[in-house]
Protein backbone atom coordinates (compact mmCIF):
# COMPACT_ATOMS: atom_id res chain seq x y z
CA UNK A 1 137.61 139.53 129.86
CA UNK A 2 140.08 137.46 128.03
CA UNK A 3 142.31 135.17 130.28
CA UNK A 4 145.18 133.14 129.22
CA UNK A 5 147.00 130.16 130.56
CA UNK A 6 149.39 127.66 130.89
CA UNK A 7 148.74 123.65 131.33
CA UNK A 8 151.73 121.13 132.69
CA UNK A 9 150.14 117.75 131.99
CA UNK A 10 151.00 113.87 132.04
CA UNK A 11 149.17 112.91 128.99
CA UNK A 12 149.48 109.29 129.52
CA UNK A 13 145.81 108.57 130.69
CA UNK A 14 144.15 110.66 127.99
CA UNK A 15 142.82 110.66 124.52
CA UNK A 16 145.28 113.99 123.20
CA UNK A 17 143.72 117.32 124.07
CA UNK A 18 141.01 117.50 121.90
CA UNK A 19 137.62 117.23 123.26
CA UNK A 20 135.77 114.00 121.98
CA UNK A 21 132.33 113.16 120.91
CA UNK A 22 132.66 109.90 122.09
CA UNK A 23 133.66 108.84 125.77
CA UNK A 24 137.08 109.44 126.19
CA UNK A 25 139.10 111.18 128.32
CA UNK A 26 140.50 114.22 126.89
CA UNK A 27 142.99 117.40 128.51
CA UNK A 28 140.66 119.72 127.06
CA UNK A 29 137.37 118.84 128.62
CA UNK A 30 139.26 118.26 131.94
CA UNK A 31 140.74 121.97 132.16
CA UNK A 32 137.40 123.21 130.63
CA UNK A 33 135.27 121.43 133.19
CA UNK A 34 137.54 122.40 136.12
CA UNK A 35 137.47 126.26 135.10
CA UNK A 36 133.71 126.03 134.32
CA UNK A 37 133.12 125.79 138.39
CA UNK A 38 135.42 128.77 138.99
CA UNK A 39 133.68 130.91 136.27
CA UNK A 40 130.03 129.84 137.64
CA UNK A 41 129.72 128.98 134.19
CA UNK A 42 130.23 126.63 131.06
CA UNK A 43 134.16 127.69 129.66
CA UNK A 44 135.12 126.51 126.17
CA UNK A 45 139.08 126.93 125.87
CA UNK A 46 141.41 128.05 122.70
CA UNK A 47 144.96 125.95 122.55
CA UNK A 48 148.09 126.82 120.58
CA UNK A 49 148.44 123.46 119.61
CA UNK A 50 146.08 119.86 119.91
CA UNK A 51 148.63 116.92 120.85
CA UNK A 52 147.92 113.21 120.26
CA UNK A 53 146.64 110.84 122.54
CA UNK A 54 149.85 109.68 125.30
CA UNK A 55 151.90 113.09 124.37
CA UNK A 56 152.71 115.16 127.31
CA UNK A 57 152.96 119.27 127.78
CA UNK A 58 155.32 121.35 129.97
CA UNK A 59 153.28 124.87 129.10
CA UNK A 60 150.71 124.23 126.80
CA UNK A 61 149.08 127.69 126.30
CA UNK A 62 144.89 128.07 126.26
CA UNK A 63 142.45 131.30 126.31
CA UNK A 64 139.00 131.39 127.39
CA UNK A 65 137.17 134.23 128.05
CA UNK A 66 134.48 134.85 131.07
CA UNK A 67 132.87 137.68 132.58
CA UNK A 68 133.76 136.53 136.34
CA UNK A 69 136.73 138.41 138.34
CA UNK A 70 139.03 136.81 140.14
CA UNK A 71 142.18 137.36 141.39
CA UNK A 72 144.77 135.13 139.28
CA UNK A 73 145.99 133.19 142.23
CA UNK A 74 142.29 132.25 142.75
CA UNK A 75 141.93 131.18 139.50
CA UNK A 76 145.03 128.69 139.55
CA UNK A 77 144.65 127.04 142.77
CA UNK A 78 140.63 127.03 142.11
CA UNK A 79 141.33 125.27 139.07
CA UNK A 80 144.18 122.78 140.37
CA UNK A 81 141.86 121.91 142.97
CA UNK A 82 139.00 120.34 140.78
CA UNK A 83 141.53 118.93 138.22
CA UNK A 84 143.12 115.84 137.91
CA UNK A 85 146.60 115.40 139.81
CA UNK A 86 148.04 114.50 136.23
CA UNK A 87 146.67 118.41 134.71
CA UNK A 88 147.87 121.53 136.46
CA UNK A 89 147.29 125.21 135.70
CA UNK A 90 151.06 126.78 136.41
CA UNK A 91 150.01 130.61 135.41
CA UNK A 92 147.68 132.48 134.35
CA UNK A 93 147.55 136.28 132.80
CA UNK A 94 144.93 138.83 131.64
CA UNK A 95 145.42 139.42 127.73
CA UNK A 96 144.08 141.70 125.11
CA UNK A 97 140.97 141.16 123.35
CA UNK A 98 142.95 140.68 119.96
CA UNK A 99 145.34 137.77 121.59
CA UNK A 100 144.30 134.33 120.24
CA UNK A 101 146.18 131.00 121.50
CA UNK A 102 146.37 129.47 117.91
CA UNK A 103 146.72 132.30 115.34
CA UNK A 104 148.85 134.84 117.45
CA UNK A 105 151.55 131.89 118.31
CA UNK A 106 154.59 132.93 116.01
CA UNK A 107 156.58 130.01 116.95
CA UNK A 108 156.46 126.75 118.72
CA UNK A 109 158.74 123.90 120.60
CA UNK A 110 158.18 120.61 120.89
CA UNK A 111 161.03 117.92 123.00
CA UNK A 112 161.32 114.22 121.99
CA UNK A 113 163.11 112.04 124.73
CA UNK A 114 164.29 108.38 123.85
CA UNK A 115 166.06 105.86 125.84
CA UNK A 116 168.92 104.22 124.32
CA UNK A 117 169.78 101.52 126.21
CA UNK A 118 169.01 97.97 125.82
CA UNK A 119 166.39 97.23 128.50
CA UNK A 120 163.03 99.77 128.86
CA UNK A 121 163.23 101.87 131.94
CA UNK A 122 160.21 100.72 134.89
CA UNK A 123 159.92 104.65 136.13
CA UNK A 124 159.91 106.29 132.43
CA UNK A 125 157.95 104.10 130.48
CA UNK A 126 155.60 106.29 129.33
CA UNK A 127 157.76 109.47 128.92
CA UNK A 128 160.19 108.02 126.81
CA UNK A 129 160.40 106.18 123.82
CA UNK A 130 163.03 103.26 124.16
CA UNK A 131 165.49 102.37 120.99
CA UNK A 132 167.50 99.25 121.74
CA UNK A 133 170.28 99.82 119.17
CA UNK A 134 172.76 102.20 120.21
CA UNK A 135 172.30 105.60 118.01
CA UNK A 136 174.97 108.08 117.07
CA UNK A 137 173.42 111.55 117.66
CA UNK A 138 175.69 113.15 115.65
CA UNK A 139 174.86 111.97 113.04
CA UNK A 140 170.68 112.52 113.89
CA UNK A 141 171.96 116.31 113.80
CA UNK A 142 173.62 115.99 110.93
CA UNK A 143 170.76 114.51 108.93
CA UNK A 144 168.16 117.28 111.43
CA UNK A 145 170.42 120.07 110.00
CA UNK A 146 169.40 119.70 106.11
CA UNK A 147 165.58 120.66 108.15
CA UNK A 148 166.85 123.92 108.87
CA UNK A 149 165.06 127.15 106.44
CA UNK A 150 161.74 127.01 105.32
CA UNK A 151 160.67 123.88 103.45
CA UNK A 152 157.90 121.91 101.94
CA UNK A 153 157.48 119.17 104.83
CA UNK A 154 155.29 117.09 102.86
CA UNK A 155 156.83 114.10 103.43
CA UNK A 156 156.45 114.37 107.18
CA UNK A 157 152.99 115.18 107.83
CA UNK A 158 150.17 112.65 108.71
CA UNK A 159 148.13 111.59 105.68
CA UNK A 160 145.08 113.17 107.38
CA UNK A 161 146.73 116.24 108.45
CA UNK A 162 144.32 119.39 107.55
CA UNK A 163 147.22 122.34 107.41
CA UNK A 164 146.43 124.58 104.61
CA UNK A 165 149.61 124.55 103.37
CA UNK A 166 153.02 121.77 104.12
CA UNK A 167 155.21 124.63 103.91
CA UNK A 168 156.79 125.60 107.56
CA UNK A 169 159.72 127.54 109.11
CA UNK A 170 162.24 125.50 110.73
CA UNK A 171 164.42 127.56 113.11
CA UNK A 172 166.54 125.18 115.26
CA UNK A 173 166.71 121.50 115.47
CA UNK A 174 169.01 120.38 118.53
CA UNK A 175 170.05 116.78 119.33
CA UNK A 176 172.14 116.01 122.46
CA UNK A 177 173.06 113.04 125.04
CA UNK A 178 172.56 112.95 128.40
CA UNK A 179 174.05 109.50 129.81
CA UNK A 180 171.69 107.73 127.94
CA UNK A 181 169.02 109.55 127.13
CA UNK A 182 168.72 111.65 123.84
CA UNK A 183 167.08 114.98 123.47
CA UNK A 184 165.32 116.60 120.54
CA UNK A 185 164.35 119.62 120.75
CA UNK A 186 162.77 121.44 117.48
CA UNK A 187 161.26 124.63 117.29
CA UNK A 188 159.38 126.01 113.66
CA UNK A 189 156.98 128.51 113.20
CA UNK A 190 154.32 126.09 113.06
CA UNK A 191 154.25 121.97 113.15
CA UNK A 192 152.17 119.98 110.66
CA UNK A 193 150.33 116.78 112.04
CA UNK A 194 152.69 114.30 113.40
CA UNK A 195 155.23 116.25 111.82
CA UNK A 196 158.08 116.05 115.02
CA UNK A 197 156.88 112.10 115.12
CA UNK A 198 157.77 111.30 111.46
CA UNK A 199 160.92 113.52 111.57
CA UNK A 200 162.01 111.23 114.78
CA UNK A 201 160.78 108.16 113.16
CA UNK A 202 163.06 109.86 109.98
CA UNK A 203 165.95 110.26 112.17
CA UNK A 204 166.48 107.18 113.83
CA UNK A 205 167.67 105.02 111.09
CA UNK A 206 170.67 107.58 110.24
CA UNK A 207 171.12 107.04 113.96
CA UNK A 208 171.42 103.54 113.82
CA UNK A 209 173.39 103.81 110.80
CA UNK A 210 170.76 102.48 107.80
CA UNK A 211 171.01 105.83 106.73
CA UNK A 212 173.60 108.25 105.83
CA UNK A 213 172.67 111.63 106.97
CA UNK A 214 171.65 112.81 103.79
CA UNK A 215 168.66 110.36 104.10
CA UNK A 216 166.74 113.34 105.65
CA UNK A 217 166.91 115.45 102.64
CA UNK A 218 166.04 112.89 100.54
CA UNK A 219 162.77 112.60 102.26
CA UNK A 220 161.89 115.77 102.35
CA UNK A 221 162.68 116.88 98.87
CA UNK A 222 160.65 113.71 98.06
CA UNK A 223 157.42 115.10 99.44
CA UNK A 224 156.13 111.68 99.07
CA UNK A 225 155.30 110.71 103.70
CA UNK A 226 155.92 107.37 101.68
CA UNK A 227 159.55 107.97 101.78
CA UNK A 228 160.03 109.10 105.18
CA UNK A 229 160.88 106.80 108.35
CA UNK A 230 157.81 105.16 110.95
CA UNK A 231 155.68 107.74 112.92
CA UNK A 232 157.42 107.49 116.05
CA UNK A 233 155.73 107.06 119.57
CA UNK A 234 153.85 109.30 121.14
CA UNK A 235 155.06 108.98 124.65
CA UNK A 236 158.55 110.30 124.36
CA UNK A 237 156.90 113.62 122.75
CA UNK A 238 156.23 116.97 124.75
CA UNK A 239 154.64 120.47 124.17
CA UNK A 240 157.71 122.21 125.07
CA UNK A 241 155.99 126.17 124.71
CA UNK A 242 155.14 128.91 122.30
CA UNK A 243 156.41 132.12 121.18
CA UNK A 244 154.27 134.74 121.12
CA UNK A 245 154.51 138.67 120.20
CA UNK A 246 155.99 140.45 122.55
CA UNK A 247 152.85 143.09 122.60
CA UNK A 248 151.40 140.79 124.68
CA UNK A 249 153.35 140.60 127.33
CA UNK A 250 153.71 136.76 127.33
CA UNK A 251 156.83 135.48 129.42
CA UNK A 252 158.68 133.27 126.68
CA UNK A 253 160.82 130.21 127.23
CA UNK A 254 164.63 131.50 127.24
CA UNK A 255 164.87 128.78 124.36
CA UNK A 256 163.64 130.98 121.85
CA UNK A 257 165.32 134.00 122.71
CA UNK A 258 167.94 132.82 119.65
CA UNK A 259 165.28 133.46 117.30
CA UNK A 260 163.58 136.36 118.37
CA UNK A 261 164.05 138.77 116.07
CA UNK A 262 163.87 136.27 112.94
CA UNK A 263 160.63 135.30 114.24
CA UNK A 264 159.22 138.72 115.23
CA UNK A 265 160.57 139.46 111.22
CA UNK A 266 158.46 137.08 110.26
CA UNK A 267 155.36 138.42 111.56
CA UNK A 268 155.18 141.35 108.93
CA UNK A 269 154.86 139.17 106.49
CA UNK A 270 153.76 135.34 106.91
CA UNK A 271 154.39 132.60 104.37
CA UNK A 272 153.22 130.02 105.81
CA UNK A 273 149.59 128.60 107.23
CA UNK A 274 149.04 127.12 110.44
């Protein structure tokens, strides 16, 4: 039996998602350890996408699969009670054998949160990322709109990233204020590594006004990371949720609905690699 699931989590405390060799705290080997004891067995999970150590998830999505039956209530509030208060199973759903968290995920969304204001906030601290200088989102969307289409986003992935290929589909990029908070929110088909960061880190400048808007295709017709903006901070940065076929009966975010059919198109034929 295959199961699949969500995961809320704070990822403050913890080393990204990814299970490490080494000794430190990861999501991963929290949610694995905590379904393990349900399953009366060792669980290895399956996630649509790894995120750094200090980024954060509102429905990260996982599979595992396990030969013990439960009903799905059981499994959630077994598994919330032998996790973490800062990890939390929020659903969980039977799926086809041919469902895979990773490779059947036709689109994702990410959120980046910053705090524009001139002192850092005491309650937020590590779910935003604070910019001092006032920024002009309009002019972050203007520069975010030249991301639009599908692209070559060499010059924002990570110098280690492992993607077979830099070449993504962006579908929406949105920027808006909210007293004085800004929100990104970005969804593509796939993300390369640090690839939401280094647009941010890309962004701000035009925000601040170094940069005229245009700055943003400059970088990424470049495909030189050299020319892009700092990797911004993790800790504004959240695994917002994934799109996924609608044979598998998935509930998806109402944010994607926009894109539904362009991404469903897609899935005929791919271009691109995760």
């Amino acid at each position: 039996m295959k199961l699949a699931l969500g995961v809320e989590y704070d990822g403050t405390r913890y080393h990204g998602w990814q299970r490490q060799k080494n000794t430190q705290e990861t999501v991963q080997e929290k949610v694995e350890t905590a379904l393990s004891l349900l399953a009366s067995g060792p669980v290895s999970v399956v996630c649509a996408g790894r995120t750094d150590a200090g980024v954060h998830a509102f429905e990260q999505v996982v599979h595992f699969e396990t030969n013990k039956h439960r009903e799905m209530h059981q499994w959630v509030f077994g598994t919330n009670a032998n996790l973490p208060s800062d990890i939390r199973i929020i659903w969980i759903k039977e799926v086809p054998e041919n469902f895979h968290a990773r490779f059947s995920a036709a689109a994702r969304y990410y959120r980046y949160e910053i705090l524009n204001r001139w002192v850092k906030s005491a309650l937020r601290r590590h779910h935003v990322t604070t910019i001092f200088n006032p920024l002009d989102e309009k002019f972050m969307q203007q520069g975010a709109n030249y991301l639009l289409g599908v692209h070559d986003f060499t010059s924002y992935r990570a110098q280690g990233c492992q993607a077979n290929s830099p070449v993504k589909q962006m579908h929406s990029i949105v920027i808006k204020r909210i007293d004085d908070k800004i929100i990104i929110d970005i969804i593509a088909n796939a993300f390369l590594h640090h690839m939401v960061r280094n647009i941010v880190g890309t962004l701000l400048p035009i925000g601040t006004g170094e940069k005229p808007p245009e700055f943003a295709q400059q970088v990424l017709q470049a495909k030189d990371r050299k020319q892009a903006g700092a990797t911004a901070l993790p800790n504004g940065l959240y695994f917002k949720g994934v799109y996924y076929p609608k044979e598998y009966g998935l509930n998806n975010l109402d944010a994607f609905m926009p894109f539904s059919d362009a991404i469903e198109k897609n899935l005929v034929s791919k271009q691109t690699c995760l």
